[in-house]
Each structure stands twice: as structure tokens, then as C-alpha cells.
Protein backbone atom coordinates (compact mmCIF):
# COMPACT_ATOMS: atom_id res chain seq x y z
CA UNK A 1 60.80 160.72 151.71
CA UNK A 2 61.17 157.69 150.18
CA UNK A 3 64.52 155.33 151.12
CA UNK A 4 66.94 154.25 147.77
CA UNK A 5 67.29 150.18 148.59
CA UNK A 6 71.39 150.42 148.73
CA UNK A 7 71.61 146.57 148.27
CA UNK A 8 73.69 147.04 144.77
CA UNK A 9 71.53 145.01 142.54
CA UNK A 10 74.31 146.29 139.55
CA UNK A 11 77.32 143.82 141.11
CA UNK A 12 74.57 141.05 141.64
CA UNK A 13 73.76 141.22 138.07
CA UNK A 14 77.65 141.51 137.01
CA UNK A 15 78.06 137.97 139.00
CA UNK A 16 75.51 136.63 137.12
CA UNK A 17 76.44 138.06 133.86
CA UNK A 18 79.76 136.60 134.15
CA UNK A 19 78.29 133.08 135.42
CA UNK A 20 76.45 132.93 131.78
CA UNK A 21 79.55 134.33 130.03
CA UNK A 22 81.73 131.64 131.60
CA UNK A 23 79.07 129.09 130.64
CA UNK A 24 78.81 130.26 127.46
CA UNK A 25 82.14 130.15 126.89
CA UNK A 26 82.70 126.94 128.08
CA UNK A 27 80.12 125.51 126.00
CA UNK A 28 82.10 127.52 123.33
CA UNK A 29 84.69 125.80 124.16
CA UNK A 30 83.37 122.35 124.02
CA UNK A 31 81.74 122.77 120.72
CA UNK A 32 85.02 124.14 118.89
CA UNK A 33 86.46 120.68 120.80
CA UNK A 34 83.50 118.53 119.18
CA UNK A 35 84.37 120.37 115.59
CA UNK A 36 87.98 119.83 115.90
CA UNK A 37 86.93 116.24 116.37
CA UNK A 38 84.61 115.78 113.36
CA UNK A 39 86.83 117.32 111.66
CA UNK A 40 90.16 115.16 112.34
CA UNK A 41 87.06 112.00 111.63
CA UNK A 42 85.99 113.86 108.66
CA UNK A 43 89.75 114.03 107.20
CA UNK A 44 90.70 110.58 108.43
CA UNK A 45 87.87 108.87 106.34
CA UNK A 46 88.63 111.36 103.41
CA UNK A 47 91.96 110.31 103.84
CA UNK A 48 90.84 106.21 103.84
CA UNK A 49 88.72 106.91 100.50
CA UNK A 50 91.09 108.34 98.56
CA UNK A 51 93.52 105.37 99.96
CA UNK A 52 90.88 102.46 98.98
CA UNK A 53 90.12 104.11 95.70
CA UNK A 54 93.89 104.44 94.77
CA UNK A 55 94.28 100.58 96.28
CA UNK A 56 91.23 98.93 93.93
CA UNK A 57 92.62 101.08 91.33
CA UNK A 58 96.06 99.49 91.85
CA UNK A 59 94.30 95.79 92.02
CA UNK A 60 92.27 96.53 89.26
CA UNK A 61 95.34 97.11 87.20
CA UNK A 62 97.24 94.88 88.57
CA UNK A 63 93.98 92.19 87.54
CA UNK A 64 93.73 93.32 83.74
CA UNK A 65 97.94 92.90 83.42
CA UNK A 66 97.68 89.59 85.12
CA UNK A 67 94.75 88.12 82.75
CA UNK A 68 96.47 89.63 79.78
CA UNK A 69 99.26 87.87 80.79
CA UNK A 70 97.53 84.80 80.91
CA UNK A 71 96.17 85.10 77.89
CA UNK A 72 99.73 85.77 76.37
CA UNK A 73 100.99 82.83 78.00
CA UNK A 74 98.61 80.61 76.24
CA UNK A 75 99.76 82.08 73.20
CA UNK A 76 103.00 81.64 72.99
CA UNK A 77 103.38 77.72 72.58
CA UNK A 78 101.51 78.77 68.88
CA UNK A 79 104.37 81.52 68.23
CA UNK A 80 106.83 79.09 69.27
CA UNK A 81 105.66 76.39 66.81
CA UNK A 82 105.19 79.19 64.19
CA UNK A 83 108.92 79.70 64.50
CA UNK A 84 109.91 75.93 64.04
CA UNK A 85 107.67 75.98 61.39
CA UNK A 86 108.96 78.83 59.39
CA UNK A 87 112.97 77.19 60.55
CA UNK A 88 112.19 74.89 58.02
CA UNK A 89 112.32 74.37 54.41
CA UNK A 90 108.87 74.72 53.27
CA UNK A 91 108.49 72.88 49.33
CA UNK A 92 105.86 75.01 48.80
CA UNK A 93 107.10 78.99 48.65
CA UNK A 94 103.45 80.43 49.02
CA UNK A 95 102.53 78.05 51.66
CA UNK A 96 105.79 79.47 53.40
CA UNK A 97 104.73 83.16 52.76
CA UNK A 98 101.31 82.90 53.89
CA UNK A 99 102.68 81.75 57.36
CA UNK A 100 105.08 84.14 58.16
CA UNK A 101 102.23 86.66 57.09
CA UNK A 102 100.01 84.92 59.81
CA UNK A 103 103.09 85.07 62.23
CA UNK A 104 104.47 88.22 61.52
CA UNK A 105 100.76 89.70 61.87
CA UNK A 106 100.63 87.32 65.31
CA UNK A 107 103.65 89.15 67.13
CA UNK A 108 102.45 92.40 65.95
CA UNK A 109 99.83 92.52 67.23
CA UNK A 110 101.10 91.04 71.03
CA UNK A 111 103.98 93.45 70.59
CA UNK A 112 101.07 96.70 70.23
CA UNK A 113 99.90 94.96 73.41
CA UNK A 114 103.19 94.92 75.77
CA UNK A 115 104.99 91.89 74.51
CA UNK A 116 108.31 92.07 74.01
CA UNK A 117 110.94 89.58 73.13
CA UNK A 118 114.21 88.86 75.57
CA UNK A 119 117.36 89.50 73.89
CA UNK A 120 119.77 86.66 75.17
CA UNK A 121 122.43 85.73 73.24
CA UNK A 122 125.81 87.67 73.94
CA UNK A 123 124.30 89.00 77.26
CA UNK A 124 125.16 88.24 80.86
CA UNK A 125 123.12 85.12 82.55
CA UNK A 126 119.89 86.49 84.28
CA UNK A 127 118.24 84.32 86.04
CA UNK A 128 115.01 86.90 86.40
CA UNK A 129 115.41 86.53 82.24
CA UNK A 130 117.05 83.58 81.28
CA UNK A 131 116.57 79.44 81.84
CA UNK A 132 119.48 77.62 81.60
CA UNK A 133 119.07 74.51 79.85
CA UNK A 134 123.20 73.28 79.18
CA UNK A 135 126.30 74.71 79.70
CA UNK A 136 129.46 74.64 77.61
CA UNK A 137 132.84 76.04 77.09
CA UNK A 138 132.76 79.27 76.90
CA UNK A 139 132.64 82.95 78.77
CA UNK A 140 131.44 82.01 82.15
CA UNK A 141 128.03 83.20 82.59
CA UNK A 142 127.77 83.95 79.15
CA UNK A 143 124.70 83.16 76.90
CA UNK A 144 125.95 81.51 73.88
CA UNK A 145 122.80 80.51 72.18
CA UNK A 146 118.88 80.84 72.48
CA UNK A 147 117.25 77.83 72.70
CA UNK A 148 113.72 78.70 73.13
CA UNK A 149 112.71 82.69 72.89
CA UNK A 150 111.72 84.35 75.65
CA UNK A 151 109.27 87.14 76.29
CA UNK A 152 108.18 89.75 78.47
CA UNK A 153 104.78 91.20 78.88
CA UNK A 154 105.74 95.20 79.73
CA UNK A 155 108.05 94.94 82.66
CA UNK A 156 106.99 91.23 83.83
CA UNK A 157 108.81 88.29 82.62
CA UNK A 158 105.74 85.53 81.18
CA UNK A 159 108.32 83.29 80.06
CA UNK A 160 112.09 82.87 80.26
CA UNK A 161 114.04 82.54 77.51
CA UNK A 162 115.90 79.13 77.10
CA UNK A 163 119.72 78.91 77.14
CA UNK A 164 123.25 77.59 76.22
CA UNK A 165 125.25 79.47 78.89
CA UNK A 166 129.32 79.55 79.22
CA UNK A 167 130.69 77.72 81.99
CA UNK A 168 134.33 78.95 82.20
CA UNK A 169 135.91 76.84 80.60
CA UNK A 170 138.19 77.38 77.35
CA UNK A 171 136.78 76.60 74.08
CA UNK A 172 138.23 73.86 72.16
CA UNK A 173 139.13 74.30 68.99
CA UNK A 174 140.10 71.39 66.83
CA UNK A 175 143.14 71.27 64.46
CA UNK A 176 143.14 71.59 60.81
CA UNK A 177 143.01 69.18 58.46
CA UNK A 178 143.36 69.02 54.77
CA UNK A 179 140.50 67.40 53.59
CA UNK A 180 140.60 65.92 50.25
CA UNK A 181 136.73 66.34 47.98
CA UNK A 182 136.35 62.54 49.07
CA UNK A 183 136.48 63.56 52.72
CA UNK A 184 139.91 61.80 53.32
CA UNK A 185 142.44 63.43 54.97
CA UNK A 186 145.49 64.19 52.77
């Protein structure tokens, strides 16, 4: 008769079953480890794009509004003396008319562009807004008069406006006189 070999090959084979399971689950393992990784990399530099692109769009903006600006401020000295100019009593009426056309066309078009002009007079003393150039009785911090107009290109000031502000004290008035047609007092 021939002998069965009891030597339980089947458990050997188990063992070694579970020795590649095991090392196929730790190499599992450390591949789902090495994914995790690339992935945390993979978001982190998706993360830094989006950040730079947002940041050169910023500067980029931030580039165009500062040249325009530049280019405003080299303007206004012109609008300015446009102003004096049109202050005046011109002896020529279509002379007169043709440059407050020019002007008028001038602002309109920087105002289509962001420019706006700084309302002073009446208003609180900003120093973010306002220059002042003299002080004199009046409401203390007070504008009293525009000097020189200011302007503001969207929410950035390009250049103050100029000021008479109030200092405090009370305004002086002076008494009444009669005045006779000759200028002599009666």
C-alpha cells in the first residue's frame, strides 16, 4: 500500500499565503501613503497657481490704475489753467465758448475714466482730501474756500484739493457805515 506523506503541505501554503497577503498589503499600504502625498503636492501647487494668478492679476490692475493715474496727473495742470482761463473775462464771447467746449469736453471725458472732483468747501478738514494752504477765522477745521480743485482718480486721491480752513477763531465782522456815493462816510 502506498503511505499518504502526513507533513500538511495545506498550513505550509496558508503561511505563505498570508506572508504575500501581508506584503501585499503593505505595499498597499505604502502606495495609498505615496497617493495621499501627491495628492496633498498636487493640491498645494493648485492651490499656489490659483494664488499667483489672482496676485499678477491684482498687480496687473493695480499697474493700469497707477499709469492712468499718471497720466491724469499730467493732465490736470491743463484743467487747472482751463479754469483760470474761463475765471476771466474773455473780450471775445466765441473765443470764450469755444474753450469751455474744449474744457467741458476735457473733464468729460477724465470723469468717463474715474476722475472725480473733491467737494471741499463747507466740509470737515481731511487731510487724506484736503491741503491746507491758510487758515482764518472761522469754524475750526472748517473748509471755507477752495483754492485749487482737487481730484480723485476712483477711490485714490491724485491730487489734494487746496484750502482756506477755519481756525477757531470768531469771525470779525466790521461795523456799518453810511457811505455817501463819493465814498465818504456821512
Amino acid at each position: 500500500m502506498h503511505q499518504q506523506d502526513n507533513s500538511n503541505p495545506q498550513p505550509q501554503s496558508s503561511t505563505q499565503d498570508d506572508k504575500a497577503f501581508a506584503a501585499l498589503q503593505t505595499e498597499l499600504e505604502q502606495t495609498q501613503a505615496k497617493l495621499d502625498e501627491m495628492m496633498n503636492i498636487s493640491k498645494h501647487a493648485l492651490a499656489d497657481l490659483q494664488n499667483y494668478k489672482k496676485r499678477t492679476e491684482e498687480e496687473k490692475a493695480a499697474f493700469i490704475s497707477f499709469a492712468g493715474a499718471e497720466i491724469v496727473s499730467a493732465i490736470l495742470p491743463s484743467l487747472s489753467n482751463f479754469e483760470r482761463a474761463l475765471a476771466h473775462d474773455p473780450k471775445d464771447a466765441e473765443w470764450a465758448k469755444g474753450v469751455e467746449q474744449i474744457y467741458r469736453q476735457l473733464t468729460n471725458e477724465l470723469e468717463k475714466r474715474g476722475l472725480t472732483a473733491i467737494t471741499a468747501k463747507g466740509q470737515k478738514f481731511d487731510p487724506r482730501l484736503h491741503e491746507a494752504l491758510m487758515t482764518a477765522p472761522g469754524e475750526k477745521d472748517l473748509v471755507l474756500d477752495e483754492l485749487e480743485k482737487g481730484w480723485m482718480l476712483g477711490d485714490r486721491v491724485i491730487k489734494p484739493t487746496r484750502v482756506m480752513v477755519g481756525n477757531g477763531e470768531p469771525m470779525q465782522t466790521k461795523p456799518a457805515t453810511n457811505v455817501d456815493a463819493s465814498g465818504q462816510a456821512k
